[in-house]
Protein backbone atom coordinates (compact mmCIF):
# COMPACT_ATOMS: atom_id res chain seq x y z
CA UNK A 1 44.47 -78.65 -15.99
CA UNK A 2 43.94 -74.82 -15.99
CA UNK A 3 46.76 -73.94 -18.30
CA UNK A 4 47.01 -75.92 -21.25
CA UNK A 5 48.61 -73.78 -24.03
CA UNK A 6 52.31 -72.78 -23.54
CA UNK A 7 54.46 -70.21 -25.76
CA UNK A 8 58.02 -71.94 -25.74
CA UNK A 9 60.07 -69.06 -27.38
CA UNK A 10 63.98 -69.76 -27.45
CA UNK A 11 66.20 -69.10 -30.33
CA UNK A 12 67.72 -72.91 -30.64
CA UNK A 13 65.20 -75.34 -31.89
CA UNK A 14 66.81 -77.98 -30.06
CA UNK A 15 65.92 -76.43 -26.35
CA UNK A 16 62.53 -75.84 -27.91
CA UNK A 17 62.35 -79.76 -28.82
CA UNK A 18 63.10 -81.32 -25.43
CA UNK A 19 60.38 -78.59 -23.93
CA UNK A 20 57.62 -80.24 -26.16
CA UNK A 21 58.75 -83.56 -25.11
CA UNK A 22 58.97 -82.52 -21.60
CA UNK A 23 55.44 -80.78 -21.95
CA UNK A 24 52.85 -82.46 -24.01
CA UNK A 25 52.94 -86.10 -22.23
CA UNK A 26 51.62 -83.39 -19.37
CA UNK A 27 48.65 -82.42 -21.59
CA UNK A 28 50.12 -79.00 -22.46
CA UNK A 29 49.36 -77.82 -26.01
CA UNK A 30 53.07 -76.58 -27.17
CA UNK A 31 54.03 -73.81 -29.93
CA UNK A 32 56.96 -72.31 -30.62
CA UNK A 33 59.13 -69.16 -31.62
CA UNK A 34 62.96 -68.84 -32.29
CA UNK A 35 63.21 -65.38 -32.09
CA UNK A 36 61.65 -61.96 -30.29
CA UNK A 37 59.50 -60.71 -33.44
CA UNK A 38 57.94 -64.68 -33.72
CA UNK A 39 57.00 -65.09 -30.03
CA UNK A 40 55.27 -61.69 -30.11
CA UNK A 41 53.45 -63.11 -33.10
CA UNK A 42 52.20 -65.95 -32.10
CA UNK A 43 51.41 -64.26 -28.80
CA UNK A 44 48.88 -62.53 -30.28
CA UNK A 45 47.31 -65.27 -32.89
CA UNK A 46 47.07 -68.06 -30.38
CA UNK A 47 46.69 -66.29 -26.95
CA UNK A 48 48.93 -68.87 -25.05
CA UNK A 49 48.20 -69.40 -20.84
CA UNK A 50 51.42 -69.34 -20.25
CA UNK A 51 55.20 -68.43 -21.66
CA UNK A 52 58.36 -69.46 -21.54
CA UNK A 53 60.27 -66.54 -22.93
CA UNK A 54 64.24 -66.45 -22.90
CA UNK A 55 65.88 -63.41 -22.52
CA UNK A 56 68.84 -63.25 -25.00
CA UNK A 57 67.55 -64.16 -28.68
CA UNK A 58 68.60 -62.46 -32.11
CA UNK A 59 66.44 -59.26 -32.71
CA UNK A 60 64.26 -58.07 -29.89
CA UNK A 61 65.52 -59.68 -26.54
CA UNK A 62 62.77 -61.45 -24.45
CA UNK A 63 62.42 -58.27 -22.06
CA UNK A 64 61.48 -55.92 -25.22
CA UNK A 65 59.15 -58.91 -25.47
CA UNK A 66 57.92 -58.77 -22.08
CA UNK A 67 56.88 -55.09 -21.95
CA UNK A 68 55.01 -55.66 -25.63
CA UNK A 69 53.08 -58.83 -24.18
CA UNK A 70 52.06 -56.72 -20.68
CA UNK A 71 50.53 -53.71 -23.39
CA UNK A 72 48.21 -56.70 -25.11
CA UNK A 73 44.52 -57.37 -24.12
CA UNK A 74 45.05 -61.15 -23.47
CA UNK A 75 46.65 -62.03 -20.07
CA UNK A 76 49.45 -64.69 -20.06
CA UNK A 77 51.61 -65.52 -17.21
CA UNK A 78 55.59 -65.50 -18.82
CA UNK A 79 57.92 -67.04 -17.29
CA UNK A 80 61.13 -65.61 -18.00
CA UNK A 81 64.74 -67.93 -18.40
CA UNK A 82 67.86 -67.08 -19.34
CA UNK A 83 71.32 -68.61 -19.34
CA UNK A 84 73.12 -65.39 -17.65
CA UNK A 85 72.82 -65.28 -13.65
CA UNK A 86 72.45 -61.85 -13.74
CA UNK A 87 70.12 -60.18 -10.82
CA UNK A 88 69.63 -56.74 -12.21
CA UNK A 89 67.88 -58.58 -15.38
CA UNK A 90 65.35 -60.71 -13.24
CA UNK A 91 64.35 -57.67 -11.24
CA UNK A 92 64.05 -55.52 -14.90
CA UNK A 93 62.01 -59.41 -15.27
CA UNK A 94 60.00 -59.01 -12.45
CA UNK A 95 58.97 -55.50 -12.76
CA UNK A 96 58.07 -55.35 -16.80
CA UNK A 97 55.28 -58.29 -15.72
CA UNK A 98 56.87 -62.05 -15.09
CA UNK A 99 55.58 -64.20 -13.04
CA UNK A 100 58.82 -66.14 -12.74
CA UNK A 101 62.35 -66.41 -13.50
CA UNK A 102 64.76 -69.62 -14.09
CA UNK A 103 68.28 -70.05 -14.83
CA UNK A 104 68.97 -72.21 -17.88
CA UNK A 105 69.69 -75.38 -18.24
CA UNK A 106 66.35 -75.73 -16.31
CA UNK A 107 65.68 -78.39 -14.40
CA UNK A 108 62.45 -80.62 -14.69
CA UNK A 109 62.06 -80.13 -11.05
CA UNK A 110 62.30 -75.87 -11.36
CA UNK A 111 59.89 -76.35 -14.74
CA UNK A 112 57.51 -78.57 -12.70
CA UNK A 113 57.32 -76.03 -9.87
CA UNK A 114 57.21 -73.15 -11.86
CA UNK A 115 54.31 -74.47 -14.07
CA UNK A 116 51.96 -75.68 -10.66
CA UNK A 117 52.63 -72.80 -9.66
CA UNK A 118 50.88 -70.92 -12.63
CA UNK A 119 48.24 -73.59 -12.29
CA UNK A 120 47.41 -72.68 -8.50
CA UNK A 121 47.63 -69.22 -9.96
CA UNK A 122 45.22 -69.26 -12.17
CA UNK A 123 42.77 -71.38 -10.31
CA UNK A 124 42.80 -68.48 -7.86
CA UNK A 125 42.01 -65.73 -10.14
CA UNK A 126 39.22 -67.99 -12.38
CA UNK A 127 37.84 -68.74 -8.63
CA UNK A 128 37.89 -64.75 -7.80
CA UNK A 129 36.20 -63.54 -10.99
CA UNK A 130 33.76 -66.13 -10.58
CA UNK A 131 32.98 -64.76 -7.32
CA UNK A 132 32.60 -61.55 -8.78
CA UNK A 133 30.68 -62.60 -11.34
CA UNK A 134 28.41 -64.26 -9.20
CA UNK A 135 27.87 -61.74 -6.57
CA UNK A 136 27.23 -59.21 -8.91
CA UNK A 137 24.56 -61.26 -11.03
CA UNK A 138 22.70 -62.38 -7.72
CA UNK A 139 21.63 -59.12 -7.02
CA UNK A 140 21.48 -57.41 -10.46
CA UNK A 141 20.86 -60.17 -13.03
CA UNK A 142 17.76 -59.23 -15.21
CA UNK A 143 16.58 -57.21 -12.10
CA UNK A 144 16.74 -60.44 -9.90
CA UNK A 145 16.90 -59.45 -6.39
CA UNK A 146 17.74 -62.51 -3.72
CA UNK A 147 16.20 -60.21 -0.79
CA UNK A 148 13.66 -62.86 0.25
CA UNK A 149 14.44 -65.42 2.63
CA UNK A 150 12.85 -68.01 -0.37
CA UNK A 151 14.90 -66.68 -3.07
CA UNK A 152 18.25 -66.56 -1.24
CA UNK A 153 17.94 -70.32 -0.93
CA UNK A 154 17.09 -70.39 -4.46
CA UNK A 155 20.31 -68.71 -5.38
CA UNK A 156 22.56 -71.03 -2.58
CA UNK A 157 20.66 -74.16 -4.26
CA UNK A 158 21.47 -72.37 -7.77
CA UNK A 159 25.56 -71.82 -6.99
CA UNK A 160 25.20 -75.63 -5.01
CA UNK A 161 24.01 -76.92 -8.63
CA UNK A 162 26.55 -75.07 -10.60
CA UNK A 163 29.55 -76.95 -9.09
CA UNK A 164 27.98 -80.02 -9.51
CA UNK A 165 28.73 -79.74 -13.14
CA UNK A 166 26.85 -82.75 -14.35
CA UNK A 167 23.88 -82.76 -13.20
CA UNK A 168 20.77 -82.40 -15.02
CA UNK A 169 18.29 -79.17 -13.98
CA UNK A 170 14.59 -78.69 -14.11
CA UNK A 171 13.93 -74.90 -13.14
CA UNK A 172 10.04 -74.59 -12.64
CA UNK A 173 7.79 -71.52 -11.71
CA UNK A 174 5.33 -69.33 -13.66
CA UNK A 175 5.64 -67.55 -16.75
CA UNK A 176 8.45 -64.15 -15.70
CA UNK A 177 9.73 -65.42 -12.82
CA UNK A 178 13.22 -65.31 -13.74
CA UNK A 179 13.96 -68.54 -14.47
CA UNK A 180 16.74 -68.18 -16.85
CA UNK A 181 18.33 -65.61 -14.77
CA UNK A 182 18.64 -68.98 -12.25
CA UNK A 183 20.40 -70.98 -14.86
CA UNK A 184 22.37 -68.22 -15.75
CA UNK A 185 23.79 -68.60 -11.73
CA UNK A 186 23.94 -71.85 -12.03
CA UNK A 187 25.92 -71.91 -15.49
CA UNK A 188 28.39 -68.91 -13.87
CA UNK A 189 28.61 -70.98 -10.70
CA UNK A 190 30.04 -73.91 -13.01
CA UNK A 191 33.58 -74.87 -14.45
CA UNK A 192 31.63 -74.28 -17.54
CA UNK A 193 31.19 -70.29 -17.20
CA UNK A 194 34.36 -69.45 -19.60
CA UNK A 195 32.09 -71.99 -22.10
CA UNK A 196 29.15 -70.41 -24.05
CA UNK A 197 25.03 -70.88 -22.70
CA UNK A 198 23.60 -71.28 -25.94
CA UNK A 199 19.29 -70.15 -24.84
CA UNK A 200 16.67 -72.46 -26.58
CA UNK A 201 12.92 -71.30 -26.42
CA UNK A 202 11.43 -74.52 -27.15
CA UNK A 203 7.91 -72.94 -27.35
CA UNK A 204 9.18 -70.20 -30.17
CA UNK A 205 10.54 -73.09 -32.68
CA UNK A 206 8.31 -74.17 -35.10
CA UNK A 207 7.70 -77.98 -34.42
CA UNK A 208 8.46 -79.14 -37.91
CA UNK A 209 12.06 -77.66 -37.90
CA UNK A 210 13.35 -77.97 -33.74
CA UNK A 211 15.21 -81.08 -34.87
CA UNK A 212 17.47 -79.42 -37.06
CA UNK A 213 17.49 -76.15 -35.11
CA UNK A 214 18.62 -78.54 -32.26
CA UNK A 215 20.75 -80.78 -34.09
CA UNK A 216 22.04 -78.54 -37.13
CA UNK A 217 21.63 -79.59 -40.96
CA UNK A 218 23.78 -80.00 -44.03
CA UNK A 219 24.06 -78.31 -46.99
CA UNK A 220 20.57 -78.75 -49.08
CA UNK A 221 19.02 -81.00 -46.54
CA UNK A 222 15.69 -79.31 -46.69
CA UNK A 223 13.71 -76.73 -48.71
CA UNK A 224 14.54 -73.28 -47.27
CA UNK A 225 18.23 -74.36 -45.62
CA UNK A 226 20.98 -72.12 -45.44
CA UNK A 227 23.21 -72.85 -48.71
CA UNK A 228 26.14 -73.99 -46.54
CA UNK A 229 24.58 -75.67 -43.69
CA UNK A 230 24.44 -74.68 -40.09
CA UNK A 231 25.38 -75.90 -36.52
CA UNK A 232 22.47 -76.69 -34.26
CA UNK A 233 22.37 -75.22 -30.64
CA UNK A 234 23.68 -78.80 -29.21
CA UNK A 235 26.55 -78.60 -31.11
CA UNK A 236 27.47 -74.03 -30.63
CA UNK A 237 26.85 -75.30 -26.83
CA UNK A 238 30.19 -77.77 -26.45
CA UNK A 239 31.81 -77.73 -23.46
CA UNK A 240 29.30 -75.14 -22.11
CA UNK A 241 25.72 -75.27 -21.06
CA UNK A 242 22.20 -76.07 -23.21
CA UNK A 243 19.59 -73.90 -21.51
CA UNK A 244 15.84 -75.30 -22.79
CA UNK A 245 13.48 -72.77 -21.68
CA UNK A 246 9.61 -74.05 -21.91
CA UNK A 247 10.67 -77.41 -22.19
CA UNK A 248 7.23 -78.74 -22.10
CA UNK A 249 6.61 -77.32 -25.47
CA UNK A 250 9.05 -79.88 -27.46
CA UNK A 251 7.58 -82.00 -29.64
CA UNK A 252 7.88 -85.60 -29.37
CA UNK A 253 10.42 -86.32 -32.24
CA UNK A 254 12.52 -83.55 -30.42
CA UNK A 255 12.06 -85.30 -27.14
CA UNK A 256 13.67 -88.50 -28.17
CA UNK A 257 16.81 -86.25 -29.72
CA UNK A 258 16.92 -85.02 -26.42
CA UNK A 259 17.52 -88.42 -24.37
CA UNK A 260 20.18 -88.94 -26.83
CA UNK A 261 21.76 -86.27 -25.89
CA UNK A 262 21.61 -87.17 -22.31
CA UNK A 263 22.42 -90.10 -22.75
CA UNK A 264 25.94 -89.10 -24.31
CA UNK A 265 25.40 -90.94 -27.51
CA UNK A 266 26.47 -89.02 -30.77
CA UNK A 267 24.28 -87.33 -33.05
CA UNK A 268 23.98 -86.76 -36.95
CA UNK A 269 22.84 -83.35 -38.54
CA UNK A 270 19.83 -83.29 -40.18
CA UNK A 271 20.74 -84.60 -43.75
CA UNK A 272 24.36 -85.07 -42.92
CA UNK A 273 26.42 -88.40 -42.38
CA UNK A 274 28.84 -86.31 -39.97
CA UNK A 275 28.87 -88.04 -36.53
CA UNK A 276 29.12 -85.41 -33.36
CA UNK A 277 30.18 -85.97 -30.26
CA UNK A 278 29.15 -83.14 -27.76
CA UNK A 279 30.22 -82.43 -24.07
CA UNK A 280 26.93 -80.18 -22.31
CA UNK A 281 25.38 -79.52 -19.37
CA UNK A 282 21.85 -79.15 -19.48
CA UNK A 283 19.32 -76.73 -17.78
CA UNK A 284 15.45 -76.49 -18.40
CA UNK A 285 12.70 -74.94 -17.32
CA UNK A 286 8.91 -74.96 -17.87
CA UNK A 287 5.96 -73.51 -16.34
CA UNK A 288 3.81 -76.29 -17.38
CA UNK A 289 3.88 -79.78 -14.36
CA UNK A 290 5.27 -82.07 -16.40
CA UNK A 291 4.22 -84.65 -14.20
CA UNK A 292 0.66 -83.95 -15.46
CA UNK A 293 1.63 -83.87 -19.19
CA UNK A 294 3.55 -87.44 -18.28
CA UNK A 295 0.13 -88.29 -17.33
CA UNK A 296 -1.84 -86.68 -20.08
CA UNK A 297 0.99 -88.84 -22.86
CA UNK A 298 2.20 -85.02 -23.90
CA UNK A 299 6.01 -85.87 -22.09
CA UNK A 300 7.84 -88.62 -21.91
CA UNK A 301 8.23 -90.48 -18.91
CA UNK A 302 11.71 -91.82 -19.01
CA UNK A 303 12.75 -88.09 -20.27
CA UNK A 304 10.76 -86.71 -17.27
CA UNK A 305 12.84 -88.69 -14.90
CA UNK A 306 16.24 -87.76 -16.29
CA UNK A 307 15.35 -84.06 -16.75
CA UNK A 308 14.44 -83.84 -12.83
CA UNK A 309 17.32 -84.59 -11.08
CA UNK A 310 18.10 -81.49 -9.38
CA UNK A 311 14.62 -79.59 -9.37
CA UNK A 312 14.20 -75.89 -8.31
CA UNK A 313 11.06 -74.23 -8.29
CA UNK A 314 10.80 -70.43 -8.29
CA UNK A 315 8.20 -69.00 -5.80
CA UNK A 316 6.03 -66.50 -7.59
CA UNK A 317 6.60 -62.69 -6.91
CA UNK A 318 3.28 -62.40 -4.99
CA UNK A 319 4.35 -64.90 -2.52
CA UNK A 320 7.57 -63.51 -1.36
CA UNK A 321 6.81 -59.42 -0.99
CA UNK A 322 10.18 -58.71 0.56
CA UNK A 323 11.61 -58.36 -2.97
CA UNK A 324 8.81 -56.16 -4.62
CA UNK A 325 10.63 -52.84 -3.85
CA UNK A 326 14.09 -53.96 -3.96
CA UNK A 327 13.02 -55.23 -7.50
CA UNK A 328 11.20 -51.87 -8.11
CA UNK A 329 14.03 -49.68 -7.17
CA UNK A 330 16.65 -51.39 -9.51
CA UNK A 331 14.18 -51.46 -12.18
CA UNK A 332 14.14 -47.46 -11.77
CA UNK A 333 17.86 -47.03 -11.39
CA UNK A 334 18.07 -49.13 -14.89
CA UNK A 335 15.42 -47.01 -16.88
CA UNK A 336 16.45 -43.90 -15.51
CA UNK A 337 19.78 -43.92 -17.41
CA UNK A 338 18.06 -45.39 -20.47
CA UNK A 339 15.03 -42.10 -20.79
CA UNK A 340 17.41 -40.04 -18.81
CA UNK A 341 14.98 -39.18 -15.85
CA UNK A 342 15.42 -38.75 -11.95
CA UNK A 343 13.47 -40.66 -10.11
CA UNK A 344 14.96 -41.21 -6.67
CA UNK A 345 12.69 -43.61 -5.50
CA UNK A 346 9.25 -44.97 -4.18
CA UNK A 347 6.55 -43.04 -2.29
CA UNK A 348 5.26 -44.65 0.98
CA UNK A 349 1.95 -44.55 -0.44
CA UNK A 350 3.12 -45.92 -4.04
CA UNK A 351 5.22 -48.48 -2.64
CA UNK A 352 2.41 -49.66 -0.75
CA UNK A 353 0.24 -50.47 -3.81
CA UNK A 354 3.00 -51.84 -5.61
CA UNK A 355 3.60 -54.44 -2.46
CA UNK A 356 -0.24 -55.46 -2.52
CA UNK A 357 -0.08 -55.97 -6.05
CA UNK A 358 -0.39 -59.03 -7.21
CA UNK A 359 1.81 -59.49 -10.20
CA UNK A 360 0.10 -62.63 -11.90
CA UNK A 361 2.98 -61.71 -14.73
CA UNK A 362 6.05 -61.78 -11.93
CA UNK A 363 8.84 -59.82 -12.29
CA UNK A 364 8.17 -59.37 -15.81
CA UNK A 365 5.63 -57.65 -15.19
CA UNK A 366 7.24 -55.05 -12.83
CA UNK A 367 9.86 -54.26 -15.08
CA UNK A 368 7.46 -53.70 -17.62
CA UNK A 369 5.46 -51.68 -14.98
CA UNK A 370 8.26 -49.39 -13.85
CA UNK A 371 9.45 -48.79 -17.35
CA UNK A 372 6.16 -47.10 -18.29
CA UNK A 373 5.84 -45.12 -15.05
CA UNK A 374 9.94 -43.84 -16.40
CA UNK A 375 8.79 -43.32 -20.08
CA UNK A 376 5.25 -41.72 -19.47
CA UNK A 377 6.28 -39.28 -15.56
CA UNK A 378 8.22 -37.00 -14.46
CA UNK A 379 9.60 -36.15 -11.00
CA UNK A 380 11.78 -37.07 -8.40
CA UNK A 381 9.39 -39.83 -6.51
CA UNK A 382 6.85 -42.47 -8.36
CA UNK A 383 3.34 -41.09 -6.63
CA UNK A 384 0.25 -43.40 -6.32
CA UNK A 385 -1.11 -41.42 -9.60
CA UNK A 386 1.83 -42.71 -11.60
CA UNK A 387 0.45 -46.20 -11.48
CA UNK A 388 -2.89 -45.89 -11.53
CA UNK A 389 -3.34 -47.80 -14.28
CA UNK A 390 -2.03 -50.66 -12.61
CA UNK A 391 -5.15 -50.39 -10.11
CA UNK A 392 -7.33 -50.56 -12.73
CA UNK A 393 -5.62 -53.50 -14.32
CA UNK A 394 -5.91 -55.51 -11.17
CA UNK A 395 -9.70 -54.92 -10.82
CA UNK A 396 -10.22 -56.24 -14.93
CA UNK A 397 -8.34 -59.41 -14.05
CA UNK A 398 -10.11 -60.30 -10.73
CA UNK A 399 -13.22 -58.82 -10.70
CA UNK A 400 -14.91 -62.15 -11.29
CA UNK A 401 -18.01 -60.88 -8.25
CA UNK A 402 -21.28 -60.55 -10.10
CA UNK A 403 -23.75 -58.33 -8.80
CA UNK A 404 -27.40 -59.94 -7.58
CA UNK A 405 -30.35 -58.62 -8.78
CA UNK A 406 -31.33 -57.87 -5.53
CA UNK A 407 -27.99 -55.90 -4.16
CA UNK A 408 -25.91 -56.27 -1.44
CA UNK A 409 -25.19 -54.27 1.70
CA UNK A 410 -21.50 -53.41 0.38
CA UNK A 411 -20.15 -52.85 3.88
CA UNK A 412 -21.17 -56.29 5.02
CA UNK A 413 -19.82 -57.67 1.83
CA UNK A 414 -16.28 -55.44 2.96
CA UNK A 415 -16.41 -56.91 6.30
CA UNK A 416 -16.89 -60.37 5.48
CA UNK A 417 -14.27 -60.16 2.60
CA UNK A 418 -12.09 -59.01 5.15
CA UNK A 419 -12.50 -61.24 7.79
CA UNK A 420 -11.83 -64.31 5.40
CA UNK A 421 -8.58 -62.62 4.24
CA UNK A 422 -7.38 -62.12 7.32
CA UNK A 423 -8.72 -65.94 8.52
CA UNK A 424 -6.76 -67.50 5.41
CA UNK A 425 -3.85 -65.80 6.16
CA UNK A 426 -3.48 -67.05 9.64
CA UNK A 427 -3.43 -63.09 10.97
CA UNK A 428 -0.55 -61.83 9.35
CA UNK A 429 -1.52 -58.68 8.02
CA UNK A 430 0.45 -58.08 5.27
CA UNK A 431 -0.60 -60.80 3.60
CA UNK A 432 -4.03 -60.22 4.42
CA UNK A 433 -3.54 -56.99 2.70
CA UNK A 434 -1.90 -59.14 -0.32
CA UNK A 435 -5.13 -61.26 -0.48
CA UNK A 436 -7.34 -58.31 -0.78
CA UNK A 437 -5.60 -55.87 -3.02
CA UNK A 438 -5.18 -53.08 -0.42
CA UNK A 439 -2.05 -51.40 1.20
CA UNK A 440 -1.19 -52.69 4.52
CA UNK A 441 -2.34 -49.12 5.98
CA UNK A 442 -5.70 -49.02 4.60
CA UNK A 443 -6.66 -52.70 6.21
CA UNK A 444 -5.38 -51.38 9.51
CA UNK A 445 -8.00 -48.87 9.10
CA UNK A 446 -10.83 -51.30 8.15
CA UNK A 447 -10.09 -53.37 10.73
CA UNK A 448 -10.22 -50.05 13.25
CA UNK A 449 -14.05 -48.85 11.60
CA UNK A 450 -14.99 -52.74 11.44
CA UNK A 451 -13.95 -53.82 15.02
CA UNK A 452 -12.16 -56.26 13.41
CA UNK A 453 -9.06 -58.58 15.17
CA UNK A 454 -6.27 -60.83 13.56
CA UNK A 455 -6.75 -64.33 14.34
């Protein structure tokens, strides 16, 4: 049920009676005003879904009331009723805001109507903002562009997951990849989205207190805790969605609190004799194969299986180059309005090095990347001398060749290098160019002055 608090505002308490009894057998949470000043009150305290607002009442009459609600921040649908037939009212109705209008007595069949209507209502617009939502986020969450043919299926998997609103999700990939950007989607993509995502670094937590970070503790339960106790991130996560990011990291003690959890059993705060009861949907990711620390005795078996029910794993941002510029250019958009610069966009010659890049840090990395080249340049267009450095920081981390004594003839050592890129990569040339650390121009040339063909 969508709408689930109703505002029943009519000056005798007796209508306002057989509405609650009408009402709350439906599952409808029911308050109530006798008069104009009271219904604009508790408008306002307890942000109702929906109201049934009479017209005539001592004091402010329910249109007065209708104009106030349509000036407040909350959005209600009101639906308007009134004793008097009187058509010039229910168009003044209409026009100030209602969504409806019924003669009184009303009828349990015009109520009943009335309220699926509201209900089919607001399904539509919670269905259209999460639309919204979603296709905004896609392409603009965290930088996260679905360009790639591999991430678009990521995303379709991702929105897939989020309707199916119980299961379990194991995000994998390596460190910056944007996994929680992924179970953000999926968390928007769920009935859960109005519901908080409470984010859990498991690998930032320091082992001896995750329990009660996870779990919550009482007042006094352990040297250091807060006077009046706190709520663990299970709990602040009800109704919503528990996002574990490097769950690999958690502890053994923590593990078995976990498969509790999952397991829908209730749970007591550290210290505490409260019993709680939680409803959440939970996400995880790692860049660690659990499979290997099942082996290794670092993971739990049983919690292995029941965390990897719906697996997605993120493709690094070396292996699918179609999003390296898109990524690029938003990341430049973004820091131009923080430093207040004017970059337009990409050279070919820069964009070229940033596509043979091979960004062992992911799209981390890049954003990191671009913000420097923002803070540190000026100009209209990012040149192949505003990222120099990042040359130079390729060649630290992969120049693992070691010179013999002897030497080498350096353009047989080119050629050969060359022809075993192009050989693993099956003759695509791009990715050739990937292997190598060159722009996709420059191999064409060394292929020219070498004689070289693609397989």
């Amino acid at each position: 049920m969508i709408s689930s608090k109703i505002l029943v505002d009519d000056d005798e308490p007796s209508a306002c009676k057989q509405l609650r009894k009408f009402l709350e057998p439906k599952g409808y949470s029911v308050l109530e005003a006798h008069s104009g000043e009271e219904a604009l009150s508790a408008y306002k305290q307890h942000q109702p879904d929906v109201v049934l607002l009479d017209v005539r009442m001592p004091g402010r009459n329910g249109l007065e009331v209708l104009k106030d609600i349509g000036q407040q921040p909350h959005d209600a649908l009101v639906i308007m009723t009134t004793a008097v037939d009187d058509v010039t009212t229910a168009v003044e109705a209409m026009r100030l805001g209602a969504y409806d209008y019924l003669p009184k007595p009303v009828s349990a069949e015009h109520l009943n109507a009335a309220l699926e209507k509201t209900r089919e209502h607001s399904a539509l617009k919670q269905e259209v903002e999460r639309r919204r939502v979603l296709q905004r986020d896609e392409f603009s969450m965290e930088g996260v562009v679905a360009i790639s043919p591999v991430m678009k299926k990521v995303f379709e998997l991702a929105n897939t997951l989020g309707r199916a609103d119980r299961a379990t999700v194991c995000i994998t990939g390596e460190t910056g990849v944007g996994k929680e950007v992924v179970a953000r989607t999926i968390h928007q993509a769920s009935p859960r989205s109005n519901q908080p995502m409470v984010v859990v670094n498991c690998g930032a937590l320091p082992k001896e207190l995750i329990e009660a970070e996870l779990l919550g503790y009482a007042k006094g339960a352990f040297t250091g805790a807060a006077k009046e106790g706190k709520k663990g991130k299970v709990e602040l996560a009800h109704l919503g969605t528990l996002f574990l990011d490097e769950i690999g990291e958690l502890p053994p003690n923590a593990q078995v609190v976990l498969l509790r959890i999952l397991d829908d059993q209730p749970f007591y705060p550290v210290g505490s004799d409260r019993e709680v009861r939680v409803d959440v949907r939970i996400i995880v990711a790692t860049n660690r194969d659990l499979e290997t620390s099942v082996t290794e005795g670092t993971f739990r078996e049983d919690l292995f299986y029941r965390l990897n029910v719906a697996p997605i794993d993120l493709p690094p941002l070396r292996e699918r180059q179609d999003d390296i510029l898109p990524l690029a250019q938003t990341f430049l958009n973004e820091f131009n309005q923080k430093y207040a610069k004017a970059f337009l966009g990409f050279g070919k010659e820069a964009a070229s090095l940033l596509e043979a890049h091979q960004w062992q840090g992911n799209v981390r990395e890049l954003k990191n990347v671009i913000e420097r080249i923002v803070l540190y340049e000026d100009g209209s267009e990012v040149r192949p001398e505003h990222i120099s450095f990042l040359a130079a920081k390729q060649f630290e981390r992969e120049s693992a060749f070691v010179l013999p004594n002897e030497g080498v003839d350096l353009e047989s050592v080119i050629n050969e290098l060359m022809v075993q890129a192009l050989d693993r990569a099956k003759g695509n040339k791009s990715k050739a160019a990937r292997l190598l650390g060159i722009p996709r121009h420059t191999l064409h040339y060394r292929m020219e002055k070498y004689g070289l063909e693609a397989p």
